[in-house]
N, C-alpha and C. Protein backbone atom coordinates (compact mmCIF):
# COMPACT_ATOMS: atom_id res chain seq x y z
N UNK A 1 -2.42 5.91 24.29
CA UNK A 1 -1.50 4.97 23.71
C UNK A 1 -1.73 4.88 22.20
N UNK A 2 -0.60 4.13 21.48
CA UNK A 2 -0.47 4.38 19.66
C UNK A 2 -1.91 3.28 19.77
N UNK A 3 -1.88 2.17 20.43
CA UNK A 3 -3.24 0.98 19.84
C UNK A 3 -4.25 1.63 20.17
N UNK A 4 -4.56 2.83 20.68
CA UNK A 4 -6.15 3.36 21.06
C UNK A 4 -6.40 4.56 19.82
N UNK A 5 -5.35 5.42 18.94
CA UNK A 5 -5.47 6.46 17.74
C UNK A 5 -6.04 5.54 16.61
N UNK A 6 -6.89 6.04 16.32
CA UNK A 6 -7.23 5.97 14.76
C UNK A 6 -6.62 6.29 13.81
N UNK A 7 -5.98 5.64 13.18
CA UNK A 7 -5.15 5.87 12.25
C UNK A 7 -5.64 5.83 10.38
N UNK A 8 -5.91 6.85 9.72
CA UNK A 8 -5.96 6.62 8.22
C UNK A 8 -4.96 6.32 7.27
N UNK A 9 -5.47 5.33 6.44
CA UNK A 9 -4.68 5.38 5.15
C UNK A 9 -4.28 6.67 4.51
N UNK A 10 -2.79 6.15 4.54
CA UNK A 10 -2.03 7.64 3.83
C UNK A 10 -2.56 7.51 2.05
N UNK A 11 -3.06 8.70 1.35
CA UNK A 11 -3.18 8.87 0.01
C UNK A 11 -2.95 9.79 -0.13
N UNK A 12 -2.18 9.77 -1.45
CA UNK A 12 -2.12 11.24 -1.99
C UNK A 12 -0.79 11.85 -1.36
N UNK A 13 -0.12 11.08 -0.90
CA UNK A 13 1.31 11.55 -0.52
C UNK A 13 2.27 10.26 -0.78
N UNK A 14 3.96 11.05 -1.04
CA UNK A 14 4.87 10.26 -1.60
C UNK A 14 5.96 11.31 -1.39
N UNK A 15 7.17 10.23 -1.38
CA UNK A 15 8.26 10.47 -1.07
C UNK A 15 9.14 10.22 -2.02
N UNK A 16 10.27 10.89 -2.45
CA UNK A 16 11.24 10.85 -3.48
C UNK A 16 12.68 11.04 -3.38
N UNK A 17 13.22 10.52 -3.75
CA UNK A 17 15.12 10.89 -3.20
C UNK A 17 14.94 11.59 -4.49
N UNK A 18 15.55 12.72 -5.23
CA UNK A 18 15.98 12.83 -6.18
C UNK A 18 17.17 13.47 -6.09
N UNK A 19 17.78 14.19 -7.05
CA UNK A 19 19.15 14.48 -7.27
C UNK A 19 18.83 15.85 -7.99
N UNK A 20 19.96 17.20 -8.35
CA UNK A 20 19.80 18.49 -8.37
C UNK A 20 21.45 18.32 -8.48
N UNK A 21 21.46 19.42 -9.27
CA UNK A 21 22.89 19.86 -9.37
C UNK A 21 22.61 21.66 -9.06
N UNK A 22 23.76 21.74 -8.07
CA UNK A 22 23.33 22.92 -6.98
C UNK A 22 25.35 23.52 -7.23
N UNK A 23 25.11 24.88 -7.73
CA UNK A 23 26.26 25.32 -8.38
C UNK A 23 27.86 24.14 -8.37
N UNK A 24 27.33 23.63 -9.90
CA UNK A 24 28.04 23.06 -10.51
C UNK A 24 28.20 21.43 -9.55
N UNK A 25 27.70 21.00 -8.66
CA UNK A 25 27.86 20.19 -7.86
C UNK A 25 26.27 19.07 -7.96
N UNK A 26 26.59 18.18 -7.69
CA UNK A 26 25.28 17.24 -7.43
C UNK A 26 24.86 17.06 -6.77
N UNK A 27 23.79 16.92 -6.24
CA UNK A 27 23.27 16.75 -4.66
C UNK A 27 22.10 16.34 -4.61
N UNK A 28 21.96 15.25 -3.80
CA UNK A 28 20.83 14.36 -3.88
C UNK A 28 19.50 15.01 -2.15
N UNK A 29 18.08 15.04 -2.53
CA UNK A 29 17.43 14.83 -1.17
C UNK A 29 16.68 14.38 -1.17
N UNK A 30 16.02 14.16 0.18
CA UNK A 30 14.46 13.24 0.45
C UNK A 30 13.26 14.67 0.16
N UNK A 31 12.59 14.42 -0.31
CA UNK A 31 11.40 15.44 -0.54
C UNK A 31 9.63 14.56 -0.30
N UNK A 32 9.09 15.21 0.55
CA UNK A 32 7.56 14.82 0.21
C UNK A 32 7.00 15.46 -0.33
N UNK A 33 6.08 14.96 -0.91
CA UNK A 33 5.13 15.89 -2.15
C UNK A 33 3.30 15.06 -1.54
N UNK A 34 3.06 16.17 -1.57
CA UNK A 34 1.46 16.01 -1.21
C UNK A 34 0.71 16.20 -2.62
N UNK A 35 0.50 15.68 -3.09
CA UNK A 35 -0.67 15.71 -4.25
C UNK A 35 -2.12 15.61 -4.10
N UNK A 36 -2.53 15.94 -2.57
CA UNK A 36 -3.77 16.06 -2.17
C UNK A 36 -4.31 17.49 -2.75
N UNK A 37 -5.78 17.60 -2.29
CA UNK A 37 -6.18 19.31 -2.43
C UNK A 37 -6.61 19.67 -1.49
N UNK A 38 -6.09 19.36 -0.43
CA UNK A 38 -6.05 19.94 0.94
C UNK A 38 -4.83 20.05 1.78
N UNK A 39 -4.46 21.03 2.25
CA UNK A 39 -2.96 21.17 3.10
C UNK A 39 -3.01 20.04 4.14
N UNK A 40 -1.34 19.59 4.67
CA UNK A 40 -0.98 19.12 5.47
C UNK A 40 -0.89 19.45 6.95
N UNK A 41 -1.14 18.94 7.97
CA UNK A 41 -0.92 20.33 9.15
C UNK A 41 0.07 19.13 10.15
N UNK A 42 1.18 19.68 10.82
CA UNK A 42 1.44 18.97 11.81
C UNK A 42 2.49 18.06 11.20
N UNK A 43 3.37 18.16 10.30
CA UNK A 43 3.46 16.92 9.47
C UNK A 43 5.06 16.54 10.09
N UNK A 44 5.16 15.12 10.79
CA UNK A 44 6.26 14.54 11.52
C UNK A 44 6.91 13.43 10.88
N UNK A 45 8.16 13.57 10.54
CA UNK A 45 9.22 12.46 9.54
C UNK A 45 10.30 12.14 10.60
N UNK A 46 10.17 11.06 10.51
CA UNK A 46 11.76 10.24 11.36
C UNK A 46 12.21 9.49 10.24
N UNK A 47 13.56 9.80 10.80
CA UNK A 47 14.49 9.05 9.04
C UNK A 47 15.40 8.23 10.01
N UNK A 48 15.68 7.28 9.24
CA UNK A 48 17.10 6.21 9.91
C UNK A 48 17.18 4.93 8.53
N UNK A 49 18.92 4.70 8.43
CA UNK A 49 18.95 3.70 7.83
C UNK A 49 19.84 3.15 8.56
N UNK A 50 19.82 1.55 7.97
CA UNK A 50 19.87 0.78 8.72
C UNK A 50 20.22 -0.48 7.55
N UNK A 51 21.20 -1.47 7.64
CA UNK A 51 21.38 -3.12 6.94
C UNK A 51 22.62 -3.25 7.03
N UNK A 52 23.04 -4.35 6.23
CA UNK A 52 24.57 -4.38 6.25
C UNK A 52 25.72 -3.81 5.39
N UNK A 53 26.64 -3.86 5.68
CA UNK A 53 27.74 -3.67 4.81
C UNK A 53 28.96 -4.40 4.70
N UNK A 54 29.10 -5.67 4.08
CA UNK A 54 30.29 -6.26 4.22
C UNK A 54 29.83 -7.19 4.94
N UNK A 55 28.63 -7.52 5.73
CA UNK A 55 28.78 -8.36 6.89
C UNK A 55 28.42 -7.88 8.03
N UNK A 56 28.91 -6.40 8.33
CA UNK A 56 28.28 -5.90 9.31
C UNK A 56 27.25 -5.09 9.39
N UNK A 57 26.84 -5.05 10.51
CA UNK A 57 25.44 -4.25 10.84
C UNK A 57 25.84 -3.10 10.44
N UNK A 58 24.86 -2.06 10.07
CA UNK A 58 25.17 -0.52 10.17
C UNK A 58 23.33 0.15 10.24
N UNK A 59 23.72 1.37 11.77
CA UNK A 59 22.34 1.89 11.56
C UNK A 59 23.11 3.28 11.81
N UNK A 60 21.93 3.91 11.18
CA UNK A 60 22.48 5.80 10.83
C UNK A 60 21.57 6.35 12.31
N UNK A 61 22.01 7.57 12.82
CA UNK A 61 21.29 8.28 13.32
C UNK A 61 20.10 8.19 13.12
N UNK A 62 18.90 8.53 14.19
CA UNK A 62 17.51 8.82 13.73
C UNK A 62 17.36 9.93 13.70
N UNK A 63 16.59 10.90 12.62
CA UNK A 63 16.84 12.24 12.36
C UNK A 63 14.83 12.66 12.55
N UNK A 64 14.60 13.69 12.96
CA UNK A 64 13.72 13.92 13.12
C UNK A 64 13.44 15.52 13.02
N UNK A 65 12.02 15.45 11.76
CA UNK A 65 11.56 16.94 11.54
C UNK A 65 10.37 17.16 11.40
N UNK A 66 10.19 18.41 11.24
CA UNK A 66 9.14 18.96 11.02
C UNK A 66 8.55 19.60 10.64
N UNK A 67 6.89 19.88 9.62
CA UNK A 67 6.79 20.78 8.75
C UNK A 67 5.13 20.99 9.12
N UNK A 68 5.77 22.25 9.93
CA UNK A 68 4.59 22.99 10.33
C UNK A 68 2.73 22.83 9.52
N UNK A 69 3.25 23.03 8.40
CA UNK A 69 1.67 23.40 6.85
C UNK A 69 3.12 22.99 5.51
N UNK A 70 2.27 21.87 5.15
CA UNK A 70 2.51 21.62 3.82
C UNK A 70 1.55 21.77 2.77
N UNK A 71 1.05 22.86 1.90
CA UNK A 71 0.15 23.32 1.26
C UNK A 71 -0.25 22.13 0.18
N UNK A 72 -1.40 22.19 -0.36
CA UNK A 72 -2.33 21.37 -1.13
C UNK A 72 -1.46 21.22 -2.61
N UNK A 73 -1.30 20.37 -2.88
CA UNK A 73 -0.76 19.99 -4.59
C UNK A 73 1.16 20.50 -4.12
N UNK A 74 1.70 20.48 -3.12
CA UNK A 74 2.96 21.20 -3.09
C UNK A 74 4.05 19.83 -2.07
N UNK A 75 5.22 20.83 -2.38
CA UNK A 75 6.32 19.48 -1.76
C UNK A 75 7.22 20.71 -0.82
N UNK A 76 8.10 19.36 -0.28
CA UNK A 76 9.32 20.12 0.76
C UNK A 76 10.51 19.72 0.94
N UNK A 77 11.36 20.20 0.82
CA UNK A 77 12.45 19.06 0.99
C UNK A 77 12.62 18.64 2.48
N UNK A 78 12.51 17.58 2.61
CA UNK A 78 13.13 16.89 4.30
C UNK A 78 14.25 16.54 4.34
N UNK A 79 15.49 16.24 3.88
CA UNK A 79 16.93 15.96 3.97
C UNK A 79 17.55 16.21 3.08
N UNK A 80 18.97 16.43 2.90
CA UNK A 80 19.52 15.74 1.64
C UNK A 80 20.21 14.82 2.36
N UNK A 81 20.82 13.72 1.26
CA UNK A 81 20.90 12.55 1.81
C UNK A 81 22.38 12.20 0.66
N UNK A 82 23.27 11.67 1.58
CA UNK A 82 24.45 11.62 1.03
C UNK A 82 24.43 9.85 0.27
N UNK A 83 24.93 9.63 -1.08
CA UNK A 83 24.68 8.70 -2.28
C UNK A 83 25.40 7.52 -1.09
N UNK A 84 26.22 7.98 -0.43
CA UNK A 84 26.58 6.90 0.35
C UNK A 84 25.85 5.57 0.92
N UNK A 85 24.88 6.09 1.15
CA UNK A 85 23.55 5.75 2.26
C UNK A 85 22.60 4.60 1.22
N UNK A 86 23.02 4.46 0.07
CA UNK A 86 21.94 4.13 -1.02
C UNK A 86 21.95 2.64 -0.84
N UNK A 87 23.52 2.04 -0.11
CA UNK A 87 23.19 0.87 0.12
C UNK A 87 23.40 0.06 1.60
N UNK A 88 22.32 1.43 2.20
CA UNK A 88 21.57 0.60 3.37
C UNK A 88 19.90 0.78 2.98
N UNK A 89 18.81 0.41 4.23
CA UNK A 89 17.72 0.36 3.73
C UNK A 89 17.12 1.89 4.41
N UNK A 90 16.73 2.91 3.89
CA UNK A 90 16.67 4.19 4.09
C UNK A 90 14.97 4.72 4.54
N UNK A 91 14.59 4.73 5.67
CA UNK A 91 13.46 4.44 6.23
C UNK A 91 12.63 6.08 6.71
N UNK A 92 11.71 5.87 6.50
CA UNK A 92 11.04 7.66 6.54
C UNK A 92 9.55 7.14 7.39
N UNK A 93 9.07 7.44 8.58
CA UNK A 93 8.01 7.34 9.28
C UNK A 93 7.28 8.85 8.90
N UNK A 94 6.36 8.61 8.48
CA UNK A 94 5.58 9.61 8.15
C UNK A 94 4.17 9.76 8.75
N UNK A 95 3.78 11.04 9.57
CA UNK A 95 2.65 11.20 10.12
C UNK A 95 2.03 12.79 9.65
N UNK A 96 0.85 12.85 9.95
CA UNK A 96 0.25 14.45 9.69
C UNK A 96 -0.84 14.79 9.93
N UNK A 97 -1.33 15.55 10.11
CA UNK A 97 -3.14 16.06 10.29
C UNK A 97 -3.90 16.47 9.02
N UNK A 98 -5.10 15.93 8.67
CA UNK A 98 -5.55 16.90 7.54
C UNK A 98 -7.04 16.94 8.55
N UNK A 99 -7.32 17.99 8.85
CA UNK A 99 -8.15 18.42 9.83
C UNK A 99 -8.39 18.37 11.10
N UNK A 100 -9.07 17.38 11.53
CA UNK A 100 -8.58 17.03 13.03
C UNK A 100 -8.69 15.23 12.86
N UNK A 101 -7.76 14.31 11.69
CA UNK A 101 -7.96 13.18 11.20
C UNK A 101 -6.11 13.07 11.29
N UNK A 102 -5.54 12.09 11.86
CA UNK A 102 -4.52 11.82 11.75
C UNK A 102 -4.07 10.46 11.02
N UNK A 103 -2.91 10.35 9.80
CA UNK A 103 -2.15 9.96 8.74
C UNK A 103 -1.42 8.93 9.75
N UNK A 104 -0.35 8.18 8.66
CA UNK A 104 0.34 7.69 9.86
C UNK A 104 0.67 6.60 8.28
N UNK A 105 2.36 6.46 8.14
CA UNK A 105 2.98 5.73 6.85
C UNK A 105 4.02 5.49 6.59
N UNK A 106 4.59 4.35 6.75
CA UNK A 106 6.08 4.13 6.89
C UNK A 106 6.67 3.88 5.54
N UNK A 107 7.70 4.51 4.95
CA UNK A 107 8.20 4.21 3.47
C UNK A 107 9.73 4.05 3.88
N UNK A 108 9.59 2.91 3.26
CA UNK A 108 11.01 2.41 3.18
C UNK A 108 12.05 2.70 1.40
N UNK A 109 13.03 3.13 1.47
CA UNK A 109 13.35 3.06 0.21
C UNK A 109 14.46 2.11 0.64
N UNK A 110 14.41 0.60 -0.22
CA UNK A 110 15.62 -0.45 -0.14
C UNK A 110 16.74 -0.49 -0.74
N UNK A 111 17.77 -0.69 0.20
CA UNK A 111 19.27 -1.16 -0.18
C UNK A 111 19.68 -1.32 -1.63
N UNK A 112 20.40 -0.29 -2.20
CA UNK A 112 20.70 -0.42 -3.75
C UNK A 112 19.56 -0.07 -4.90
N UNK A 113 18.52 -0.13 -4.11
CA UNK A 113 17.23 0.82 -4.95
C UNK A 113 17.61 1.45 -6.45
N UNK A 114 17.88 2.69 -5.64
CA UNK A 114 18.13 3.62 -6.28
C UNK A 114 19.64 3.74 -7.27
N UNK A 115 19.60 3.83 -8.23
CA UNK A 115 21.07 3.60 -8.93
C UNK A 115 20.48 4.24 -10.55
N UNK A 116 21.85 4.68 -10.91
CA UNK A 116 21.34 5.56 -12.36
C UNK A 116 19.86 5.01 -13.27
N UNK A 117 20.26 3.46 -13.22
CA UNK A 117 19.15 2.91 -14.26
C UNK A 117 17.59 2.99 -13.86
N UNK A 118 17.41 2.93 -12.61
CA UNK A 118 16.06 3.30 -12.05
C UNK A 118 15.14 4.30 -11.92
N UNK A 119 16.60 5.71 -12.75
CA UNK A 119 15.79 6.93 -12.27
C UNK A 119 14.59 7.32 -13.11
N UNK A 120 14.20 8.43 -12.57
CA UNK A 120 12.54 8.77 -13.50
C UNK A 120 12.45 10.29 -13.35
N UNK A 121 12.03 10.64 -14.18
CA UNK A 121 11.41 12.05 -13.96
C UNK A 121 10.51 12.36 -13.07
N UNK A 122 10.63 13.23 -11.96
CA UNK A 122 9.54 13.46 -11.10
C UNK A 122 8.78 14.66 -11.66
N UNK A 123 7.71 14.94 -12.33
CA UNK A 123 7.30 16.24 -12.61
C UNK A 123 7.12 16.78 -11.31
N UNK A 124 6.13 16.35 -10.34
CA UNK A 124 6.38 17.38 -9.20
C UNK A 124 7.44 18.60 -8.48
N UNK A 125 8.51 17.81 -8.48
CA UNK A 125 10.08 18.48 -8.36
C UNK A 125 10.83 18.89 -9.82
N UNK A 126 10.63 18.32 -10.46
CA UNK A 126 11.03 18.74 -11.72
C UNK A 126 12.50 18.31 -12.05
N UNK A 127 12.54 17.20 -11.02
CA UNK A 127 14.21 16.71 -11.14
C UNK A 127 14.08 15.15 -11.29
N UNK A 128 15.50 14.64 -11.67
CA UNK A 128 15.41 13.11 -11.72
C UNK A 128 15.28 12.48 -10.19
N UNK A 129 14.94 11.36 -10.25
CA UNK A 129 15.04 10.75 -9.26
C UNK A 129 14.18 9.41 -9.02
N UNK A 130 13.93 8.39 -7.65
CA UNK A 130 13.41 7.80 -7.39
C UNK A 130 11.87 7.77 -6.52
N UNK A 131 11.03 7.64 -6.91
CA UNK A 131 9.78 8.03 -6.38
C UNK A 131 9.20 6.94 -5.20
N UNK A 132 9.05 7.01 -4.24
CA UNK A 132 8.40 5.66 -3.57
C UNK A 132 6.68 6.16 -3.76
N UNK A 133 6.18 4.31 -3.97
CA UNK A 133 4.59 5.30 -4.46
C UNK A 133 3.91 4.37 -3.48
């Protein structure tokens, strides 16, 4: 059962929506970036958003992936994610192995977050965007 795993504090990993212009077009995704110096092994993301709009409820699909080895100091993209979505609350469950020690980190990026004035340079990706830290 989940209450009997040992679970560690996630460090050294983060998640970013950023944005890319991909022939002549814009296009936004979710990316993790490991800034550890040890690879990732096993590494499991469930995405879903979810709040209101107008009044009403709205929840997105739960999307679920996976990334076999995410190498030491390196990133991946996990979605792209349509600008639509920016104002619900955009939710990423994050788990992984770094040896035989299992991670375990829920990042939420919130409703309206993200919007031109917030963005930042990610050096990791090398694109604009929003960083959850």
């Amino acid at each position: 059962m989940k209450k009997d795993i040992d679970f560690h504090p996630v460090t050294g990993v983060k998640l970013a929506i950023a944005k890319e212009m991909v022939n002549g077009l814009e296009e936004w995704g979710v990316y993790i970036i490991n800034l550890n110096l040890i690879e990732l092994h096993t590494v499991m993301i469930t995405s879903k958003g979810y709040g209101n709009i107008k009044g009403e409820e709205k929840k997105t699909s739960v999307l679920r992936h996976m990334i076999q080895e995410l190498g030491a100091e390196s990133m991946a993209k996990i979605e792209p994610i349509d600008p639509a979505l920016f104002v619900l609350n955009n939710e990423y469950w994050v788990s992984y192995y770094i040896l035989d020690q299992i991670f375990d980190k829920k990042f939420i990026f919130k409703a309206h977050i993200i919007n031109p004035s917030s963005l930042e340079y990610i050096p990791e990706l090398g694109l604009e965007g929003f960083l959850h830290r």
